[in-house]
Protein backbone atom coordinates (compact mmCIF):
# COMPACT_ATOMS: atom_id res chain seq x y z
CA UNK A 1 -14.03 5.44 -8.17
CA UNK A 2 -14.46 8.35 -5.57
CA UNK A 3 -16.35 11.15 -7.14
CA UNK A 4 -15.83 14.49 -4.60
CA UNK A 5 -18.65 16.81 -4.78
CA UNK A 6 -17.51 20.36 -3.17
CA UNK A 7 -19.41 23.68 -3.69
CA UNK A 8 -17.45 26.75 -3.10
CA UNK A 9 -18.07 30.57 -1.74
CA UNK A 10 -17.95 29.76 2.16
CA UNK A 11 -14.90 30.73 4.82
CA UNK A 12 -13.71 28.19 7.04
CA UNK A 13 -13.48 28.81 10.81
CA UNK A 14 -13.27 25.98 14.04
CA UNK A 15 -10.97 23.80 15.07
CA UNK A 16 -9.57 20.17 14.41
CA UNK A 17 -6.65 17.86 14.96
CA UNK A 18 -4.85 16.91 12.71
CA UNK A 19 -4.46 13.11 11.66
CA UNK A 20 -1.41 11.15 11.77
CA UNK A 21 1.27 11.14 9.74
CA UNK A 22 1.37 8.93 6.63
CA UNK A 23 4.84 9.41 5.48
CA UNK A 24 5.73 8.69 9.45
CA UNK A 25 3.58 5.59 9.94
CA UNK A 26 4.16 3.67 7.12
CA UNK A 27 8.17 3.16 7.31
CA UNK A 28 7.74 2.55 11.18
CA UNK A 29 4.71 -0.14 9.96
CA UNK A 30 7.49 -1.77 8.02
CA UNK A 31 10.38 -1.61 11.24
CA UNK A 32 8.26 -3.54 13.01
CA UNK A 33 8.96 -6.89 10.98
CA UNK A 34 12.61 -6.04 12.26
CA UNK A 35 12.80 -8.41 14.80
CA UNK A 36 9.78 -10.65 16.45
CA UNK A 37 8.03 -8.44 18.42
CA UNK A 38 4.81 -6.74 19.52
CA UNK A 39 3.55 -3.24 19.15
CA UNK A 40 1.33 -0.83 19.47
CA UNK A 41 1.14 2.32 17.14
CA UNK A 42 -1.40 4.91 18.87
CA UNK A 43 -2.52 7.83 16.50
CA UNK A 44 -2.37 5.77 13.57
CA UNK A 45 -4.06 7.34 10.42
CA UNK A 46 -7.04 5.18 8.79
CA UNK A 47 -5.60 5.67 4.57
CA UNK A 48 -5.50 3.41 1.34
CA UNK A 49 -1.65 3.21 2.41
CA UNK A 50 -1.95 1.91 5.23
CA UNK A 51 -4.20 -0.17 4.13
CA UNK A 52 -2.12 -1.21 1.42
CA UNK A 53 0.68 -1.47 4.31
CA UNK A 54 -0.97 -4.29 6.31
CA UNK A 55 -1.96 -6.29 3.94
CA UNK A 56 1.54 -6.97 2.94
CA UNK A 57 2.46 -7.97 6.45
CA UNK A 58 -0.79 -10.06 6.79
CA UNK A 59 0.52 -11.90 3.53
CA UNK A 60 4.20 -12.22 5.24
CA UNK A 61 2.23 -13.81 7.89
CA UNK A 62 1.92 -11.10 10.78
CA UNK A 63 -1.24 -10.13 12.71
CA UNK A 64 -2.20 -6.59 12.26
CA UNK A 65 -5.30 -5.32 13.76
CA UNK A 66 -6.89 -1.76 13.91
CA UNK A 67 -9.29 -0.14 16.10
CA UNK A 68 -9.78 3.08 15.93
CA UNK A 69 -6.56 5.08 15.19
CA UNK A 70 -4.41 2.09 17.35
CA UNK A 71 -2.68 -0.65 15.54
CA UNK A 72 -1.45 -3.63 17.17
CA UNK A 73 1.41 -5.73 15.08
CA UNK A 74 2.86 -9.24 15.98
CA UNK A 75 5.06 -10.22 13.44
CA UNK A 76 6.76 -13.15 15.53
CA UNK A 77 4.88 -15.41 12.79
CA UNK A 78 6.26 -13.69 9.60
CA UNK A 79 7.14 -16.39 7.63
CA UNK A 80 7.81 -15.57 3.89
CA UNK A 81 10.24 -12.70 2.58
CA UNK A 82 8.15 -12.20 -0.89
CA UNK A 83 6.34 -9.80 -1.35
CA UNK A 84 4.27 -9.79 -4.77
CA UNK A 85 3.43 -7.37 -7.41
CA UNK A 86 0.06 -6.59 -6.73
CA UNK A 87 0.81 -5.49 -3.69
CA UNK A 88 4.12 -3.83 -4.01
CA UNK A 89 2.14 -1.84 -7.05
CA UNK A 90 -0.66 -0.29 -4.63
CA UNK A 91 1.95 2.19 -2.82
CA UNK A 92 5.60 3.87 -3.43
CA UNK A 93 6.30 3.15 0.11
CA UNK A 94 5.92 -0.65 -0.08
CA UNK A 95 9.78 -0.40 -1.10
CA UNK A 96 10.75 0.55 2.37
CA UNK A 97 9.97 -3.69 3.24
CA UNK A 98 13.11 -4.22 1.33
CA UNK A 99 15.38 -3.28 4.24
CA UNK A 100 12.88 -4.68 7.08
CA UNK A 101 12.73 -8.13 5.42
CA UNK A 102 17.04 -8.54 4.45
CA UNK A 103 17.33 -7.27 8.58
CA UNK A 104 14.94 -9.85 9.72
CA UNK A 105 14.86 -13.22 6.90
CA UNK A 106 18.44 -12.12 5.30
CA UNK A 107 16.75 -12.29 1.94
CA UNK A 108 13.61 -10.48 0.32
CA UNK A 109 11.98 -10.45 -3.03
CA UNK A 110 9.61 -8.07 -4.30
CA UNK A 111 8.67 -6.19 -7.30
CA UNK A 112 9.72 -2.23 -8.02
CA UNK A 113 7.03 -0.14 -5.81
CA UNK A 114 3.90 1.66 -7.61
CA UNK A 115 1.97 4.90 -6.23
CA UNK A 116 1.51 8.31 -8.12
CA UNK A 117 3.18 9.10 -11.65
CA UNK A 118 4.85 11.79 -10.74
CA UNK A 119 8.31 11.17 -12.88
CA UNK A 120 11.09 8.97 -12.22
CA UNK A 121 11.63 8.03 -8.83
CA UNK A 122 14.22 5.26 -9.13
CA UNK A 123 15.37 2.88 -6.33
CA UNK A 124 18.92 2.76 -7.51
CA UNK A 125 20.35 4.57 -4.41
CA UNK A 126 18.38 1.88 -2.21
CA UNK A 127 19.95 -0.97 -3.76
CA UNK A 128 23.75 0.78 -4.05
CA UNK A 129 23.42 1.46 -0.35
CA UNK A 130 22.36 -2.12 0.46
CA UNK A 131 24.86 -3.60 -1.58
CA UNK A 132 27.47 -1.73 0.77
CA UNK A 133 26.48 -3.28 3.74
CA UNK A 134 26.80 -6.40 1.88
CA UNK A 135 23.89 -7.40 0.32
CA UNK A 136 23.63 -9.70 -2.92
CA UNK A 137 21.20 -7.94 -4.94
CA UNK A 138 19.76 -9.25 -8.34
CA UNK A 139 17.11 -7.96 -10.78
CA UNK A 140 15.95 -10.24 -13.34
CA UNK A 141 12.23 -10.36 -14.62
CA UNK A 142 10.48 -7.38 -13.14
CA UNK A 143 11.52 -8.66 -9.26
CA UNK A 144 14.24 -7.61 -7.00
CA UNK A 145 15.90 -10.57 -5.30
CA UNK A 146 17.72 -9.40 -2.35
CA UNK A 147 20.24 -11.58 -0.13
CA UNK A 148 22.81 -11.45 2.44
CA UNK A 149 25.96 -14.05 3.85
CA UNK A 150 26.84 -10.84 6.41
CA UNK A 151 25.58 -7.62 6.55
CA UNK A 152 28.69 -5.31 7.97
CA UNK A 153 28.64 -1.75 9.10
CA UNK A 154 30.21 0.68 7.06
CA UNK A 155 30.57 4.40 5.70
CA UNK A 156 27.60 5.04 3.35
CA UNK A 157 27.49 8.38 1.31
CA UNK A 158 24.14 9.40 0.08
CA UNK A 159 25.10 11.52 -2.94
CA UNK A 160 21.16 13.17 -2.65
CA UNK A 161 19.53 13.02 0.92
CA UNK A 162 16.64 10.36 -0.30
CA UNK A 163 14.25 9.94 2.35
CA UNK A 164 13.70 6.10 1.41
CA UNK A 165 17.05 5.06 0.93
CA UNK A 166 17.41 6.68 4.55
CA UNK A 167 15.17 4.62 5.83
CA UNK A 168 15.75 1.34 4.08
CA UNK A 169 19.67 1.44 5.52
CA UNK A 170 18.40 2.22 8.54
CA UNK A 171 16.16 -0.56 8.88
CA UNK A 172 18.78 -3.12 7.11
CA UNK A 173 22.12 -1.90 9.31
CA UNK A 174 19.50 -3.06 12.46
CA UNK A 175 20.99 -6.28 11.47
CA UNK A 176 24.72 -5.45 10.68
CA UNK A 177 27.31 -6.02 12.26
CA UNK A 178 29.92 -3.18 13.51
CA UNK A 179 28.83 0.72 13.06
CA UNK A 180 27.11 1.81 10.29
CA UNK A 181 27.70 5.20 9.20
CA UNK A 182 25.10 7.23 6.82
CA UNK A 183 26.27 10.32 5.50
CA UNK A 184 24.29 12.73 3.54
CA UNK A 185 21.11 11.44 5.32
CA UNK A 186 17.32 12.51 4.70
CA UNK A 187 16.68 15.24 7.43
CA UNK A 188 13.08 15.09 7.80
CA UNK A 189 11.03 14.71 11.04
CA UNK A 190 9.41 11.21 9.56
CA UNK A 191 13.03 10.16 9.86
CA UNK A 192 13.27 11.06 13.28
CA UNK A 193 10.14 9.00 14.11
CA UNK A 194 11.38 5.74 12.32
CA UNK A 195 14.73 6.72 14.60
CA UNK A 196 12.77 6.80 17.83
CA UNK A 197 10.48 3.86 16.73
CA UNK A 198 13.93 1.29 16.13
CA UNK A 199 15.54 3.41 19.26
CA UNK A 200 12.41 1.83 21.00
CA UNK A 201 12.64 -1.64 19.62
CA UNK A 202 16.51 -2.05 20.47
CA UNK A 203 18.39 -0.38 17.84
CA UNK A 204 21.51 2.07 18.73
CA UNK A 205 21.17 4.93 16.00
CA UNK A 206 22.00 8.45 16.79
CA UNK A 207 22.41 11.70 14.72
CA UNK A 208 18.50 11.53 13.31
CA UNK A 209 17.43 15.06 12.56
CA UNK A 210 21.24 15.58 10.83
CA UNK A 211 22.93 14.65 7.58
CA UNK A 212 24.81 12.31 9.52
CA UNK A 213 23.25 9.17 11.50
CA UNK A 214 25.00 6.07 12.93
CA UNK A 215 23.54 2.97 13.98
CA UNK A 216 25.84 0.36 15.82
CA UNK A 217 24.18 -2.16 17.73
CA UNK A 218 20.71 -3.76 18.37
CA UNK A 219 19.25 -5.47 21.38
CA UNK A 220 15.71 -6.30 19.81
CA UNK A 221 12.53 -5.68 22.31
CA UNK A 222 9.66 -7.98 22.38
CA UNK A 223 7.04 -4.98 23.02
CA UNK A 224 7.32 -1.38 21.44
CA UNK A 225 4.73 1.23 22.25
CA UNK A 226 4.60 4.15 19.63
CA UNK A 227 2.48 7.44 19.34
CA UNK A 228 2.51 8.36 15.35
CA UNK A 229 3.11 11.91 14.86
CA UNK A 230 0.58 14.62 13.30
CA UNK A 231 0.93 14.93 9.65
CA UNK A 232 2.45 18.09 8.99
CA UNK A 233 1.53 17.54 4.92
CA UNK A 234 -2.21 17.38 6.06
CA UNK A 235 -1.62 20.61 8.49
CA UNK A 236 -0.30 22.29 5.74
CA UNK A 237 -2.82 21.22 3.58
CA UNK A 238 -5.92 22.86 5.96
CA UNK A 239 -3.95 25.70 6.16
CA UNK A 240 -3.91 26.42 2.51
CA UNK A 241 -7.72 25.86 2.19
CA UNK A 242 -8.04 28.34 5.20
CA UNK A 243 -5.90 30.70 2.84
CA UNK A 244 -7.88 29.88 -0.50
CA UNK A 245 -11.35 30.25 1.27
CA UNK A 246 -10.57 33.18 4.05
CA UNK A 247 -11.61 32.70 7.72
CA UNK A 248 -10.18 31.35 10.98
CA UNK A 249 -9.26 27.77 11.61
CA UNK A 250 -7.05 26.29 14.88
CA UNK A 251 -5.16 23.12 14.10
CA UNK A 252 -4.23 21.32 17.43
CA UNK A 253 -1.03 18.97 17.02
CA UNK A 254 0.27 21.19 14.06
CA UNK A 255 3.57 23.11 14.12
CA UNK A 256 5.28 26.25 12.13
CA UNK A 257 6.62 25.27 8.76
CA UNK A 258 8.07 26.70 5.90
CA UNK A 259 4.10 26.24 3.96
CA UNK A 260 3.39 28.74 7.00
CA UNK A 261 6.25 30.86 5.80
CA UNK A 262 4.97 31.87 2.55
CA UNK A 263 0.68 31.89 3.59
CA UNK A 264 2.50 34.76 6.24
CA UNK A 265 4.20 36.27 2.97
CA UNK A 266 0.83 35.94 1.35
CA UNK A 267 -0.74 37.87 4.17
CA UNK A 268 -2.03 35.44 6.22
CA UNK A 269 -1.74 35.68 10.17
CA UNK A 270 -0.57 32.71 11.86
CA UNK A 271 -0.48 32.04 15.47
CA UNK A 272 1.60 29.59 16.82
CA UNK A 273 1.17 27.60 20.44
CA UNK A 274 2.32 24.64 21.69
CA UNK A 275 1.02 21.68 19.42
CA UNK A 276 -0.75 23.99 17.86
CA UNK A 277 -1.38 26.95 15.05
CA UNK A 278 -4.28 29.39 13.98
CA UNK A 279 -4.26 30.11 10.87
CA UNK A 280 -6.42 33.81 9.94
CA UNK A 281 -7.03 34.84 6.52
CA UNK A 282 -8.93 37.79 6.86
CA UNK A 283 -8.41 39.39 3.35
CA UNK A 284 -7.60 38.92 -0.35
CA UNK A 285 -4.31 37.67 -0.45
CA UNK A 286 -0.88 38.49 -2.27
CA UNK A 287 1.06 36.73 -4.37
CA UNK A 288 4.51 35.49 -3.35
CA UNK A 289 7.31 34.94 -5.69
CA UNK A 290 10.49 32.84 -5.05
CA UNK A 291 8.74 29.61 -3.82
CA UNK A 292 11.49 26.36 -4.50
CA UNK A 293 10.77 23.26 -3.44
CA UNK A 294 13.80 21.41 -1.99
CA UNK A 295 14.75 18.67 0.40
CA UNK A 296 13.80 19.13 4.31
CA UNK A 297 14.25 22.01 5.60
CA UNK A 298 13.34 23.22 2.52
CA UNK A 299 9.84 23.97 1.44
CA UNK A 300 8.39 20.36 0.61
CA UNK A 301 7.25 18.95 -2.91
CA UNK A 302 3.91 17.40 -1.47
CA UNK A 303 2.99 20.97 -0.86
CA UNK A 304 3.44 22.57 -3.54
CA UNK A 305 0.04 21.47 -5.47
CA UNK A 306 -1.77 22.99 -2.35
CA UNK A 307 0.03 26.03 -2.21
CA UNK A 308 -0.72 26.39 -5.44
CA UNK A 309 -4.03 26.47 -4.97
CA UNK A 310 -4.54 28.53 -2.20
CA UNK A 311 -2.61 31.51 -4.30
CA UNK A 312 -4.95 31.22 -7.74
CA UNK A 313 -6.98 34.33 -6.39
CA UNK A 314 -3.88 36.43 -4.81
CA UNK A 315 -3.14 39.34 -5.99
CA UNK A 316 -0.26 39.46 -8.60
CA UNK A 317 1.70 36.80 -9.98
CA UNK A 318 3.30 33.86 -7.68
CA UNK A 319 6.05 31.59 -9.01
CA UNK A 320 6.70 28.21 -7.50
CA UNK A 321 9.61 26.30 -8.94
CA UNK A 322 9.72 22.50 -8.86
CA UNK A 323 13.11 21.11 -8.30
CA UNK A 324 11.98 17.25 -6.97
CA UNK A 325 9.58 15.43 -9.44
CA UNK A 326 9.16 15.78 -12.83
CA UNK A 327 6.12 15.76 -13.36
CA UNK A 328 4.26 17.35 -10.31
CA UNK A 329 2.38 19.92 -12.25
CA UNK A 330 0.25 17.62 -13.76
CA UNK A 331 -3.16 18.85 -12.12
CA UNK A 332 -2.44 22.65 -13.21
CA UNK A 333 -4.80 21.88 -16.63
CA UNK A 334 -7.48 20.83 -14.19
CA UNK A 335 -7.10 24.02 -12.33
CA UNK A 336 -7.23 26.30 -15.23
CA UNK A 337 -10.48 24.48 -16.27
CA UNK A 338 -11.67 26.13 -12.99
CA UNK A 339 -10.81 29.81 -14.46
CA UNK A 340 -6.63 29.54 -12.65
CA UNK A 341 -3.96 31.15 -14.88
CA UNK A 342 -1.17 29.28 -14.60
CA UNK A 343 1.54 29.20 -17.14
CA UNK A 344 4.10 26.60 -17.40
CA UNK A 345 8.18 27.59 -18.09
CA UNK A 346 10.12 24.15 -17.63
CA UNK A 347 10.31 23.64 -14.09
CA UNK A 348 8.76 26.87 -12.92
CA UNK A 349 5.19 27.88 -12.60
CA UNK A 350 3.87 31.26 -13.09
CA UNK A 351 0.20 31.76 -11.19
CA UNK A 352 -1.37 35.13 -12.11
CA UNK A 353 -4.32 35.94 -9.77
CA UNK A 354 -7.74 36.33 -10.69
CA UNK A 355 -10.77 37.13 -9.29
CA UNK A 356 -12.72 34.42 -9.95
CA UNK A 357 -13.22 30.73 -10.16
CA UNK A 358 -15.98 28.58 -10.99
CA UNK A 359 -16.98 24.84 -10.42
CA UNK A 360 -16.35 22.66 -12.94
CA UNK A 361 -15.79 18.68 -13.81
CA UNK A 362 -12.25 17.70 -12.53
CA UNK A 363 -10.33 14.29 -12.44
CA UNK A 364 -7.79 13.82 -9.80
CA UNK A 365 -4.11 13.40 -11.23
CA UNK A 366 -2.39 11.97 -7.92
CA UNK A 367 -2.80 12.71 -4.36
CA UNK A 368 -1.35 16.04 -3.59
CA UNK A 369 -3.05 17.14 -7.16
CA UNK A 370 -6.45 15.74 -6.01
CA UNK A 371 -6.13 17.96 -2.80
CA UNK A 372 -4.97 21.01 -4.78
CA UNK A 373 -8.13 20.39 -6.91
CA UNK A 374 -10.66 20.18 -3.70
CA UNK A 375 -8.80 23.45 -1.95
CA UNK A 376 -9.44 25.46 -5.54
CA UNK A 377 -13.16 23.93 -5.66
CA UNK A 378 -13.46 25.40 -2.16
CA UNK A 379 -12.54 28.90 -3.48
CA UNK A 380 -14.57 28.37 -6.03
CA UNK A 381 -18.39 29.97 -7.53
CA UNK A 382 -21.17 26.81 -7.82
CA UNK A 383 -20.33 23.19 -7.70
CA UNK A 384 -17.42 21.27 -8.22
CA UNK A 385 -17.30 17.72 -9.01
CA UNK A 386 -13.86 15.53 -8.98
CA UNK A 387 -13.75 11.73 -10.00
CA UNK A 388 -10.28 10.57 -8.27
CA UNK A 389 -9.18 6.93 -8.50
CA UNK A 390 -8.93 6.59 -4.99
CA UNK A 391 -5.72 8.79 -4.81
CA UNK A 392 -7.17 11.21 -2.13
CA UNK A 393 -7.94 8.61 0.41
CA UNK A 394 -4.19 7.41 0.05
CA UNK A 395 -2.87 10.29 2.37
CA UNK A 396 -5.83 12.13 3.92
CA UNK A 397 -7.86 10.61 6.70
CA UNK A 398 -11.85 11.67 5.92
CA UNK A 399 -11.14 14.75 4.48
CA UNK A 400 -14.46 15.14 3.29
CA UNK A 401 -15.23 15.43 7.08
CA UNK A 402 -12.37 17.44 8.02
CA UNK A 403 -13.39 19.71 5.84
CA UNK A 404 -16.82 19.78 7.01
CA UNK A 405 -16.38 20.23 10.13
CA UNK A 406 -14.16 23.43 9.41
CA UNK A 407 -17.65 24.72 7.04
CA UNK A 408 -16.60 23.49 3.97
CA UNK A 409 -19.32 21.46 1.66
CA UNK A 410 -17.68 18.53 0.58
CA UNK A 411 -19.24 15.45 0.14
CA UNK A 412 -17.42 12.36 -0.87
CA UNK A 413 -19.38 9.64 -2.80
CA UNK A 414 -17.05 5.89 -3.15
């Protein structure tokens, strides 16, 4: 159990990088099991995921070794194609192996992923678009037993632009043969990165970046060097404790998003560079209405709990609308026992400022929750204290010292 002790009332101000990308690193973790190679993934971020990430290719029988924020992989031993439940249950992203594991043994069997409770989040557009390329798929007692004869390129039409069924074609049509076509494809700059990663290990994909990517082709590499990209969830995330708080922060590697958008609407000033943004929130803020979360380039689900909390204390009422998972409000009742009012009106929330918070006993719901809850402690009066099953650590790299070192108190006891 982590228990996050965080007392509130001070501005933030200094600058930090900001840590690599989880949602980037862990479908590129899984490409390299492609094909028997080597690589080396610079900037990688130290988190229960990727944790969780390694020790399923240490159980397929890879090396993976970190130092620092470098990874080196050498899966030229992998040597099983199962992948069991406990450790498909410690992440959502373990299903992403699928793909990586039919492209390189032409079989896998695993278990349906795990990670937060946030609603349904079936796989049935993975398995649909793996059963075009030609895939056998079965699912009989709680596994997934996945097999191929041929896997052969064709036209796949993603009726919803799912960022893991993106990558889990991409990673299986390494192996097909003829052109694969995906149309309707997951947009998002992690999907550019997985791209780039394959681009680097052999694979012929282009279109990344657009709702229509092809990948014909693979010559497989025996070494792939990678730099991970910044997280732009965790950017986001310091820039809406800069906005709950007040004060001056500079994150170096971050770029302009649509979070940025509405902490400008909110009247925030941000400042944006090259690699970089400074975020100033000099005075009370406003509240902003019409926030939807929606697919890439559309203002993101993951930061929507954060938002959320850096708007309890604006002036007016905000309204953020939750179009993606069902049940992503699930750590508002722990922000109203910090003073928030926040109403609830099916998949719409209505956040009427106030002028105060105080500390309070919290538990952690999931990891974009558990971050909402730290950013609102933050703004808080007195001490906070959060117990969190280990579901900030998932996706932020020491937080507790990011924080910190921006003039935050937070203290993280494990």
């Amino acid at each position: 159990m982590d228990i996050w002790h965080v007392r509130g009332g001070r501005k933030l101000s200094g600058s930090i990088r900001v840590q690599g990308s989880k949602n980037a690193s862990l479908p590129i973790i899984a490409a390299s099991i492609v094909s028997p190679m080597e690589c080396v993934l610079l900037n990688t971020p130290k988190l229960r995921d990727v944790d969780a990430a390694l020790k399923i290719l240490r159980h397929l029988g890879c090396k993976a070794e970190m130092s620092g924020n470098q990874l080196y992989i050498d899966s030229r031993p992998l040597s099983l194609s199962h992948i069991p439940p406990d450790l498909m249950e410690e992440m959502r992203s373990s299903v992403i192996f699928m793909g990586a594991l039919l492209a390189r043994c032409g079989e896998a069997r695993l278990s349906p992923p795990g990670g937060c409770q946030l609603g349904e989040r079936p796989i049935d557009l993975h398995l649909k678009s793996l059963r075009e390329l030609g895939a056998d798929i079965e699912e009989e007692g709680g596994e997934i037993y996945c097999k191929k004869s041929e896997l052969k390129g064709c036209t796949i039409n993603l009726p919803f632009p799912s960022v893991g069924a993106t990558e889990n074609i991409l990673l299986a049509a390494c192996a097909a043969k003829g052109k694969t076509k995906l149309i309707g494809a997951a947009r998002e700059p992690e999907i550019v990165a997985l791209a780039e990663f394959l681009r680097a290990a052999g694979a012929e994909i282009s279109g990344d970046g657009t709702e229509i990517i092809d990948i014909e082709g693979f010559k497989p590499k025996k070494y792939v060097l990678n730099r991970i990209i910044p997280d732009r969830i965790a950017a986001a995330t310091l820039c809406c404790a800069c906005a709950a708080c007040g004060g001056d922060i500079q994150l170096k590697g971050a770029e302009f998003s649509s979070v940025l958008y509405f902490l400008n609407q909110s009247g925030c000033d941000i400042i944006s560079g090259t690699h970089s943004l400074r975020v100033a929130c000099p005075g009370k803020l406003r509240a902003v209405k019409g926030i939807s979360t929606a697919p890439y380039p559309g203002f993101p689900t993951d930061a929507q709990p954060v938002l959320m909390a850096a708007l309890l204390k604006a002036a007016g009422e905000s309204t953020i609308e939750e179009n993606i998972f069902r049940n992503r409000f699930r750590h508002v009742p722990e922000l109203r026992r910090l003073g928030a009012d926040i109403d609830i009106e099916g998949k719409t929330a209505f956040i009427k400022g106030v002028n105060e918070l105080h500390g309070t006993a919290l538990n952690a719901t999931d990891l974009r929750g558990g971050a909402a809850m730290i950013i609102a402690a933050l703004s808080a009066e007195g001490e906070s204290v959060i117990m969190d099953e280990g579901h900030v650590r998932r996706g932020y790299e020491r937080f507790d010292e990011a924080l910190r070192t921006l003039g935050g108190e937070v203290y993280l006891e494990t």
